[in-house]
N, C-alpha and C. Protein backbone atom coordinates (compact mmCIF):
# COMPACT_ATOMS: atom_id res chain seq x y z
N UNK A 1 82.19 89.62 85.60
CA UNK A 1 83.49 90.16 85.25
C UNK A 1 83.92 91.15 86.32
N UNK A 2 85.08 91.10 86.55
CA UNK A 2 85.76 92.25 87.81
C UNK A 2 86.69 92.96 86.63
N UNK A 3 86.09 94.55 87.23
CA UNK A 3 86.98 95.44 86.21
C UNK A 3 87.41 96.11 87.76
N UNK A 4 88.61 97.00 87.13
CA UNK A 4 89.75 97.93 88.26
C UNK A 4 89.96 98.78 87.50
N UNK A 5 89.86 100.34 88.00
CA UNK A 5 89.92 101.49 87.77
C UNK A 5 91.58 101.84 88.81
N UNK A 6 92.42 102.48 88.41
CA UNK A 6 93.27 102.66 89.85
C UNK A 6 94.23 103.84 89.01
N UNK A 7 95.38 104.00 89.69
CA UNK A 7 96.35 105.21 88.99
C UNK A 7 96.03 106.33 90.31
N UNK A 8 96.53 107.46 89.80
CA UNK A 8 96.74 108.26 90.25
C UNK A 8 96.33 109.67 90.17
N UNK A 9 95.70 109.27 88.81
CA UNK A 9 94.76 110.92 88.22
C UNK A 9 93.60 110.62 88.54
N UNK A 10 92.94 111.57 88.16
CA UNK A 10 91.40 111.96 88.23
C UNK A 10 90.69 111.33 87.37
N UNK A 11 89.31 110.53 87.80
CA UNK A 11 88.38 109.47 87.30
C UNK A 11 87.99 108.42 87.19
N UNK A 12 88.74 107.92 88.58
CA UNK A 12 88.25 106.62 88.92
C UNK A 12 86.72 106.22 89.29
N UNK A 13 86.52 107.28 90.81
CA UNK A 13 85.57 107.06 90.95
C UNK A 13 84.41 107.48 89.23
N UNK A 14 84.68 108.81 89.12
CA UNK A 14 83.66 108.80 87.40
C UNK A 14 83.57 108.00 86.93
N UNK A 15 84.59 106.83 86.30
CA UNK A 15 84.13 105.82 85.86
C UNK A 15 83.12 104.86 86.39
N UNK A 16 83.33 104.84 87.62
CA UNK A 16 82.58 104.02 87.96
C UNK A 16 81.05 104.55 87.93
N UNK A 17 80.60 105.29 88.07
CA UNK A 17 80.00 106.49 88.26
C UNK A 17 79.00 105.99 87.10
N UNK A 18 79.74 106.42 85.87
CA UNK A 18 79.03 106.09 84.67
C UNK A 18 78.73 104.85 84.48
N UNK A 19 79.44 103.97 84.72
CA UNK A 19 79.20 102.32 84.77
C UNK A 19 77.96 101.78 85.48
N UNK A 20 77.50 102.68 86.88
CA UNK A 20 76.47 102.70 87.08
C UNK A 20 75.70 102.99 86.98
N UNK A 21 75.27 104.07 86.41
CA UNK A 21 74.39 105.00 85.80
C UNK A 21 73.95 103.90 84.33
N UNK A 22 74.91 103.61 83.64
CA UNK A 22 74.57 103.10 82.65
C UNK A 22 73.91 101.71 82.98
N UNK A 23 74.59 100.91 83.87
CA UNK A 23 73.83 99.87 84.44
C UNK A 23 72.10 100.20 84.50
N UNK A 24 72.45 101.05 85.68
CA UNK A 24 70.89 101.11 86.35
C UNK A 24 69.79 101.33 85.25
N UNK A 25 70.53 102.45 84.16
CA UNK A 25 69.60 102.78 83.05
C UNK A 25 69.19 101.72 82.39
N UNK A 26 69.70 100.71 82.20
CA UNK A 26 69.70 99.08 81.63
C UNK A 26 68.52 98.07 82.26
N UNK A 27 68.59 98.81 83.35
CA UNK A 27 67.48 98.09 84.43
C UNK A 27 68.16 96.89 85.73
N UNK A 28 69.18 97.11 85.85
CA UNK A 28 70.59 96.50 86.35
C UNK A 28 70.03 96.77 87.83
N UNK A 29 70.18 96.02 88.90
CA UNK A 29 70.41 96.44 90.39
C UNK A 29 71.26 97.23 90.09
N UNK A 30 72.02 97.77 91.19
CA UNK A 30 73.36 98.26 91.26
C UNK A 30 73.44 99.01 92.26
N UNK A 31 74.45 98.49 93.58
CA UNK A 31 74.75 98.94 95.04
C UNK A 31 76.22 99.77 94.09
N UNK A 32 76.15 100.68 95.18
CA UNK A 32 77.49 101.49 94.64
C UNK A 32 78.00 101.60 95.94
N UNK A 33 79.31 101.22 96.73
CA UNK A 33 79.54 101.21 97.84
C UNK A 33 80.96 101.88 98.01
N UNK A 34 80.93 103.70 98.85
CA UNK A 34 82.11 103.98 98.89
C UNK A 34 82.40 103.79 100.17
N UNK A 35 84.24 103.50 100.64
CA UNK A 35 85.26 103.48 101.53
C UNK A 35 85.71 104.36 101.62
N UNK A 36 85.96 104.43 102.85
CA UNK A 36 87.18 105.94 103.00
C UNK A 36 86.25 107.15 103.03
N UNK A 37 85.95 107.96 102.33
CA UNK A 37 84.96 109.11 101.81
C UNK A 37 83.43 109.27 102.71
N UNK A 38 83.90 110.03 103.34
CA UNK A 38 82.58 110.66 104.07
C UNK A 38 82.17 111.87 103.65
N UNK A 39 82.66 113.10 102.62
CA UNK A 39 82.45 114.00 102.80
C UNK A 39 81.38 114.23 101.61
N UNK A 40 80.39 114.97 101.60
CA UNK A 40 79.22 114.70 100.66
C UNK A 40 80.12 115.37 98.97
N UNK A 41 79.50 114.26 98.11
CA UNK A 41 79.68 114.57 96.51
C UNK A 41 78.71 114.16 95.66
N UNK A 42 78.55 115.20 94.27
CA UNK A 42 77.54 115.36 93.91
C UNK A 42 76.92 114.18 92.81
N UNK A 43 77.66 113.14 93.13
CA UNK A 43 77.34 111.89 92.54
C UNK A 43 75.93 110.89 93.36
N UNK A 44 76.15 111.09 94.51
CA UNK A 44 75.23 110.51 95.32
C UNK A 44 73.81 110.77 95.08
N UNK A 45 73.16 112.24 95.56
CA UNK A 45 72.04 112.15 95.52
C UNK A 45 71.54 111.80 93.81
N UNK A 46 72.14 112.16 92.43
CA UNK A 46 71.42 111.78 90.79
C UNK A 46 72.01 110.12 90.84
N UNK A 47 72.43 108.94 91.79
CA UNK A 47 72.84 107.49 91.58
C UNK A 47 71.71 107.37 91.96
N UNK A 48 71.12 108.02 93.49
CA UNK A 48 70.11 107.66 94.31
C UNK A 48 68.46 107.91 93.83
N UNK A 49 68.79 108.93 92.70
CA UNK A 49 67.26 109.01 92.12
C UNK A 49 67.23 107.85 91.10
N UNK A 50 68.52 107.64 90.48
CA UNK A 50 68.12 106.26 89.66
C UNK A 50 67.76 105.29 90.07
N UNK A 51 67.86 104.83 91.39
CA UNK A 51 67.58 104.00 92.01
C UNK A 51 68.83 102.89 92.56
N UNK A 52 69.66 103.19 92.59
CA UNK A 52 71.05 103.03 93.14
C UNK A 52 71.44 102.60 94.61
N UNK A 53 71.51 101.78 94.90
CA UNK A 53 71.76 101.80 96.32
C UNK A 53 73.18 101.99 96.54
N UNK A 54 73.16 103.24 97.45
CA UNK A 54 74.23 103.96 97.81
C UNK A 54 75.08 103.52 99.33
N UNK A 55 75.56 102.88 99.72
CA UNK A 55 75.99 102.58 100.69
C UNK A 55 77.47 103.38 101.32
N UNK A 56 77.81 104.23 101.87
CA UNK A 56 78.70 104.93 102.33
C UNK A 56 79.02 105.40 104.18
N UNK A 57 79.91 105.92 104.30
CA UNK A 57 80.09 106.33 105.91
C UNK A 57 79.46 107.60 105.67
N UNK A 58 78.88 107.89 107.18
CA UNK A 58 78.63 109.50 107.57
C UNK A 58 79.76 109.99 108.68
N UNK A 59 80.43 109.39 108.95
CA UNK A 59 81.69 109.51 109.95
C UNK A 59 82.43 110.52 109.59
N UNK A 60 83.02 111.32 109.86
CA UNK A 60 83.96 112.23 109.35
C UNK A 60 85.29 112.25 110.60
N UNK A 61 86.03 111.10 110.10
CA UNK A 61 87.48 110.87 110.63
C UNK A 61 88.80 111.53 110.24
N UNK A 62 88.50 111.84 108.98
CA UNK A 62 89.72 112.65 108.30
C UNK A 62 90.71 111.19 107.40
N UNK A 63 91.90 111.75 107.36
CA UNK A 63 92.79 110.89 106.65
C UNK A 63 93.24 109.85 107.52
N UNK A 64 93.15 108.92 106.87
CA UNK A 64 93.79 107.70 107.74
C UNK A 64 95.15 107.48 108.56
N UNK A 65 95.80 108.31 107.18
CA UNK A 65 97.70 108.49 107.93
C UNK A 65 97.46 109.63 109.12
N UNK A 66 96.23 109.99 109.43
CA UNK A 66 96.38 111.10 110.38
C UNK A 66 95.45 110.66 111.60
N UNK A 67 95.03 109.60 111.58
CA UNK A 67 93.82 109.53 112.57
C UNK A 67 94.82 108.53 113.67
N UNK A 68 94.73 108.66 115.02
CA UNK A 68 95.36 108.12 116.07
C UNK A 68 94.40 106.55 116.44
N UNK A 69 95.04 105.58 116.82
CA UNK A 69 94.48 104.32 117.01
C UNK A 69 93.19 104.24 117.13
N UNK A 70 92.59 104.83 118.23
CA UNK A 70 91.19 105.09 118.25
C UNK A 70 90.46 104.96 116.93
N UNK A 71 90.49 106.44 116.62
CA UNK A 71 89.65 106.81 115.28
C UNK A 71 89.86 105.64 114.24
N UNK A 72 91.47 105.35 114.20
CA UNK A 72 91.69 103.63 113.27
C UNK A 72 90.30 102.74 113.39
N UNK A 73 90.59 102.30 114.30
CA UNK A 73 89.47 101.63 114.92
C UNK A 73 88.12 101.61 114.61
N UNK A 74 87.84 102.82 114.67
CA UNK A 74 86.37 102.97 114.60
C UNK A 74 85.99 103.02 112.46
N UNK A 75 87.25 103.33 112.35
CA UNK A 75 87.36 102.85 110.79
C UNK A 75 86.98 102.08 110.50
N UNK A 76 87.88 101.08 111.45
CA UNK A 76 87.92 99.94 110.43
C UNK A 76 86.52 99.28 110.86
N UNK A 77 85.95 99.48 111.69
CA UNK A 77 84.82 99.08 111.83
C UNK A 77 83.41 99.70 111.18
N UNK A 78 83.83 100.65 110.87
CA UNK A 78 82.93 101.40 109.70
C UNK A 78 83.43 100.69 108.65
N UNK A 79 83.94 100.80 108.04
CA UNK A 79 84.68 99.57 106.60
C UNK A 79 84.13 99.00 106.13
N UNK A 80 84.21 97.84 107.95
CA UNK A 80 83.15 96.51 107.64
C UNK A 80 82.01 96.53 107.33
N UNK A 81 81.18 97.61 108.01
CA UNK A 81 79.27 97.77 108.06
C UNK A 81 79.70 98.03 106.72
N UNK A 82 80.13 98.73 105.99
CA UNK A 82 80.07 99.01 104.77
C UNK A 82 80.51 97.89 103.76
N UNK A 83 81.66 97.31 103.81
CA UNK A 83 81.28 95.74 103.43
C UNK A 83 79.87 94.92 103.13
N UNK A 84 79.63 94.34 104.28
CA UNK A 84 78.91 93.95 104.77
C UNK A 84 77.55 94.23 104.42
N UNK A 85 77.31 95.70 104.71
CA UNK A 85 75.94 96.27 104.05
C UNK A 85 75.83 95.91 102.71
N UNK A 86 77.30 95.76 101.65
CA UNK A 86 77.24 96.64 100.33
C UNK A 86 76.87 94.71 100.05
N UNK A 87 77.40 93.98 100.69
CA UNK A 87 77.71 92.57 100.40
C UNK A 87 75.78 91.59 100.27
N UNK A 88 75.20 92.37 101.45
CA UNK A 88 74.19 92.16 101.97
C UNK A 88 72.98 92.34 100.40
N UNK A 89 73.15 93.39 100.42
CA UNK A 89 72.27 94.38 99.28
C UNK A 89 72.69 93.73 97.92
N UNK A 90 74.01 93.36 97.47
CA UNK A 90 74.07 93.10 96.42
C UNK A 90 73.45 91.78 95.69
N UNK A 91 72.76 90.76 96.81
CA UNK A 91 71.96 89.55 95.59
C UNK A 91 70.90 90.22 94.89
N UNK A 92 70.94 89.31 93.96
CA UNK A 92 70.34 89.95 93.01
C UNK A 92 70.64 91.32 91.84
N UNK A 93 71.98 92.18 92.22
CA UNK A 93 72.34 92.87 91.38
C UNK A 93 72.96 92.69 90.42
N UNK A 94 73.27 93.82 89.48
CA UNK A 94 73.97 93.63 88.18
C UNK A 94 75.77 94.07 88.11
N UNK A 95 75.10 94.77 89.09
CA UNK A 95 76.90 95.85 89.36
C UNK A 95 76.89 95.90 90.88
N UNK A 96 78.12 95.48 91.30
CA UNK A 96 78.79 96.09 92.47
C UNK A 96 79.39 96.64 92.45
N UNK A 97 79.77 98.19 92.84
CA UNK A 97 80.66 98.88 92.42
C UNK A 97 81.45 99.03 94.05
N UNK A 98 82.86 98.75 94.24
CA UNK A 98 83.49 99.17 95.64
C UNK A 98 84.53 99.72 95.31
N UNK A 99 84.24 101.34 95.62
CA UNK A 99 84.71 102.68 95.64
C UNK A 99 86.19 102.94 96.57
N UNK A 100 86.78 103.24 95.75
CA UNK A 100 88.45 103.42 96.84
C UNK A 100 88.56 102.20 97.62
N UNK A 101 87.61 101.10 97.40
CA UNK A 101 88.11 99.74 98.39
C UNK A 101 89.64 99.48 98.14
N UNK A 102 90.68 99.71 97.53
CA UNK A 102 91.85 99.49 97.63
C UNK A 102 92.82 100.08 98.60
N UNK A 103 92.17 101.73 98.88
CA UNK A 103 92.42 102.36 99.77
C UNK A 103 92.85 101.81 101.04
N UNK A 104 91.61 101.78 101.05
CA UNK A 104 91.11 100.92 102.45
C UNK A 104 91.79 99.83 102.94
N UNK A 105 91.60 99.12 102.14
CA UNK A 105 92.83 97.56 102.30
C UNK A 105 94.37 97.97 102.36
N UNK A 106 95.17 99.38 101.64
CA UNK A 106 96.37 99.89 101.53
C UNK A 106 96.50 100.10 103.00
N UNK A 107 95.46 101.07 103.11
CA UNK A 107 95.66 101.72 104.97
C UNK A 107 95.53 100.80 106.01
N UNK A 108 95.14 99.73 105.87
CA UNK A 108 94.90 98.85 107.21
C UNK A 108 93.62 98.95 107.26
N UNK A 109 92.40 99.73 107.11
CA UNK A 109 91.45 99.77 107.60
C UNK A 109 89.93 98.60 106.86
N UNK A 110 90.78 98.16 105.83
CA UNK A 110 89.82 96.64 105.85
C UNK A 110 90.51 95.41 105.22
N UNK A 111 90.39 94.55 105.61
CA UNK A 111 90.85 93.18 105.92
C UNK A 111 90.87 93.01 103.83
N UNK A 112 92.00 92.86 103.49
CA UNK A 112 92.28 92.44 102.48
C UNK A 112 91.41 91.36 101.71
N UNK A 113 91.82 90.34 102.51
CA UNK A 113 91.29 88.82 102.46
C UNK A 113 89.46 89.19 102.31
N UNK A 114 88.69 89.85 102.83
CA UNK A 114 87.66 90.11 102.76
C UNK A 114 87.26 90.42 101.08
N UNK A 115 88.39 91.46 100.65
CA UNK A 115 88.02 91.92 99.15
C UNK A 115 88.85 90.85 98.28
N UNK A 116 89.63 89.76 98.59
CA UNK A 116 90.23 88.71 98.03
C UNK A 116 88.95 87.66 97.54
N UNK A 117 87.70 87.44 98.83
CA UNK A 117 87.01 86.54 98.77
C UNK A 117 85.91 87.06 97.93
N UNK A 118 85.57 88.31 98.14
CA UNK A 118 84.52 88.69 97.02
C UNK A 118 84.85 88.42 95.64
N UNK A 119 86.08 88.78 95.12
CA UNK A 119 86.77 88.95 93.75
C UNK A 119 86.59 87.28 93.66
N UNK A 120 86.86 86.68 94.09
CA UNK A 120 87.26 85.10 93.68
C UNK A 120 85.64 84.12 93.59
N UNK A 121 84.87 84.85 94.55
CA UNK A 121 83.58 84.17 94.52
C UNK A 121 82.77 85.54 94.75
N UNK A 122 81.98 85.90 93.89
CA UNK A 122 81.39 87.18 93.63
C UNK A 122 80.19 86.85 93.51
N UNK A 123 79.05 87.88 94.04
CA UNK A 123 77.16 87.49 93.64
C UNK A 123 76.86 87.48 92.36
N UNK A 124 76.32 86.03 92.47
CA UNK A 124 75.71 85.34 91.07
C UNK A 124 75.34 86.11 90.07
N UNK A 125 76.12 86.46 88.87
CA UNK A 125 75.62 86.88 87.57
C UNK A 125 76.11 89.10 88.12
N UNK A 126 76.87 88.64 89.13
CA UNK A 126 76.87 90.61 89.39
C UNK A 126 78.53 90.75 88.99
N UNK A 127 78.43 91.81 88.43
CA UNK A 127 79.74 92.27 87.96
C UNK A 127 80.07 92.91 88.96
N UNK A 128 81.44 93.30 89.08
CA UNK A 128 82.01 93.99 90.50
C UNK A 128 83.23 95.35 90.03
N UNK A 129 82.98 96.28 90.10
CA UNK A 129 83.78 97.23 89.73
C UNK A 129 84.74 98.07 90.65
N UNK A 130 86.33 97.54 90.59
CA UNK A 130 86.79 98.17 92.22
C UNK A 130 87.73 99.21 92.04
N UNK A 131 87.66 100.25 92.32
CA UNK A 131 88.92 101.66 92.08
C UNK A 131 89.83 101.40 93.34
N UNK A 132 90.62 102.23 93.41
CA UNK A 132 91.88 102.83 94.06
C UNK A 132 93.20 102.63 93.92
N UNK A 133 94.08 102.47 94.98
CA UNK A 133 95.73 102.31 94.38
C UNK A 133 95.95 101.51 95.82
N UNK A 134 96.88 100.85 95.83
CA UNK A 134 97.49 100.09 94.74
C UNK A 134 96.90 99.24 94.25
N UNK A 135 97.14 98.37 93.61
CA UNK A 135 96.26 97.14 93.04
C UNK A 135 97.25 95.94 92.77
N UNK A 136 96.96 95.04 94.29
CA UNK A 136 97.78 93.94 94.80
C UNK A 136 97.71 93.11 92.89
N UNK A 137 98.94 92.10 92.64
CA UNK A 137 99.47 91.49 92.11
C UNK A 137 98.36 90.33 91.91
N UNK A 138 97.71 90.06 93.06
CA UNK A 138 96.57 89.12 92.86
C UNK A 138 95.39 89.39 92.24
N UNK A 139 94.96 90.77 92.26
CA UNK A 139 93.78 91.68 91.82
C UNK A 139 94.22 91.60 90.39
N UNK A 140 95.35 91.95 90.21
CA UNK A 140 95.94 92.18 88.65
C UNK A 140 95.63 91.18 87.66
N UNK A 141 95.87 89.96 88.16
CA UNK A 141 95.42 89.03 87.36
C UNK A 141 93.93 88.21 87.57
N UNK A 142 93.63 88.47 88.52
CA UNK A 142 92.25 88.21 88.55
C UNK A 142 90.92 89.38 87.73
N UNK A 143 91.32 90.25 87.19
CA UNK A 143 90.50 90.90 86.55
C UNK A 143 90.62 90.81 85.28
N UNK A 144 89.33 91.38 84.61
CA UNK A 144 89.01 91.23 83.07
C UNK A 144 89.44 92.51 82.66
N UNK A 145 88.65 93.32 83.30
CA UNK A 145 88.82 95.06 82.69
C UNK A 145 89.80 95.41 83.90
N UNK A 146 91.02 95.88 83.35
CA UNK A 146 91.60 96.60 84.17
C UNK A 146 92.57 98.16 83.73
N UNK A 147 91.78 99.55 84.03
CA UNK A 147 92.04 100.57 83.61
C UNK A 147 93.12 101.30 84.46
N UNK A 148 94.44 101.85 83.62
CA UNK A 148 95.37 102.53 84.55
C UNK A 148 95.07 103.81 84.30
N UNK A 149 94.98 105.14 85.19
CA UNK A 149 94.47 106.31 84.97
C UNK A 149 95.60 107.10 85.72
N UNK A 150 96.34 107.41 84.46
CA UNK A 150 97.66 108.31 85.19
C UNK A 150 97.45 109.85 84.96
N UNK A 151 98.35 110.46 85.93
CA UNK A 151 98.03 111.80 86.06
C UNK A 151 98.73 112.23 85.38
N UNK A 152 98.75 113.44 84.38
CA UNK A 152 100.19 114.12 84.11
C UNK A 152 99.90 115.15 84.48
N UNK A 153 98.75 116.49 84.55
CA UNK A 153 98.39 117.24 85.24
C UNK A 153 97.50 117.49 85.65
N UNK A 154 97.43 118.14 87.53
CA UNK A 154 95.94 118.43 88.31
C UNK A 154 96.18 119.92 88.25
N UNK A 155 95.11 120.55 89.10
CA UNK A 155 94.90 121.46 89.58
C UNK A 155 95.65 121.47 90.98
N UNK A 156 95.40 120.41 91.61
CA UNK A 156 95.94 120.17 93.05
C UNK A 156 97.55 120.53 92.89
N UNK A 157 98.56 119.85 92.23
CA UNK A 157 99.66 120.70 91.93
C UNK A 157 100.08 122.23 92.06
N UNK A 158 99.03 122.97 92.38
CA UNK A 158 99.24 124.08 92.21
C UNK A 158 98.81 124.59 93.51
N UNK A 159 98.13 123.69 93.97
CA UNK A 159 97.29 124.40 95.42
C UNK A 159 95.76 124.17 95.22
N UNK A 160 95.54 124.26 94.16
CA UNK A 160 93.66 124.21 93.75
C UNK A 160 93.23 123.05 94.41
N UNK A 161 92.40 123.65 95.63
CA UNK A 161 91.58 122.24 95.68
C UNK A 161 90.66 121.61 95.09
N UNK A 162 90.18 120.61 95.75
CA UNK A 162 89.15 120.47 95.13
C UNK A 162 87.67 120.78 94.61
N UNK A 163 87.26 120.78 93.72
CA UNK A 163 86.09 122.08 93.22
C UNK A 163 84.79 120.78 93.46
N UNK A 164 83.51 121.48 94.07
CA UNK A 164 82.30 121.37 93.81
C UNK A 164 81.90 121.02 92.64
N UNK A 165 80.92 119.74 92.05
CA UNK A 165 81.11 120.01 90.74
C UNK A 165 81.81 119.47 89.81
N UNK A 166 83.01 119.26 90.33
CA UNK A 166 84.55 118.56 88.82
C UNK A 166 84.92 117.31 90.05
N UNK A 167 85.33 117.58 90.73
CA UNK A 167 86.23 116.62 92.38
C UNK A 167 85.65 115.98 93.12
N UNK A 168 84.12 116.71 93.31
CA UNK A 168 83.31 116.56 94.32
C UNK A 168 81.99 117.06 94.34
């Protein structure tokens, strides 16, 4: 089953979060693979004691709408290893989870068609769990679970960033 987390408030990634946690507790493989996000959060190292395979960038490029061709580049080629890695790792799992992969595909920095072909032919018996925004017209109907998570109020509205802990 392909479930989608997306919207605009806070808890996409959490969901997924718990989805794996609960997996793994089940006795589930489960690769958890984030896009975009290099900056360390405190989800990683308690996925990784469950036994979680964590697949993510250590790159620190910044925002995509802000990075000049180059840095694009080296994105989108980080993307792929991360693809690729998360694609690699997942036979045999229960959950794939791909983190802000919508992002990613929004910004240019990974090949659409790549997360088209997973969704349509996915690893045997593995569920696939994908967050971010937008969520192409094709995704829409190709999923079972699909959660809209709207904001009505952040902290960020105000200036608050993001906290250690609640965000990150």
């Amino acid at each position: 089953m392909i479930h989608v987390y997306s919207g605009d408030g806070k808890g996409k990634t959490t969901a997924v979060v718990g989805l794996a946690v609960r997996a793994a507790g089940n006795g589930r493989k489960v690769v958890f693979a984030q896009f975009i996000k290099s900056a360390h959060s405190g989800e990683l190292e308690p996925l990784a004691k469950l036994g979680v395979i964590v697949i993510r960038s250590g790159l620190k490029l910044g925002f995509t709408f802000q990075m000049d061709e180059a840095k694009k580049e080296l994105c989108r080629a980080e993307q792929r290893r991360i693809m690729d890695e998360a694609l690699r790792a997942s036979e045999g799992a229960g959950l794939l989870v791909l983190d802000e992969v919508l992002d990613a595909a929004a910004a240019g920095v990974l090949d659409e068609g790549r997360l088209r072909a997973v969704v349509v032919q996915p690893p045997p018996d593995c569920e696939i769990a994908i967050t971010g925004r937008p969520v192409p017209d094709w995704l829409a109907c190709a999923t079972d679970y699909y959660s809209l998570i709207k904001k009505i109020k952040h902290p960020f509205d105000k200036g608050i960033a993001a906290r250690v802990g609640i965000e990150r």
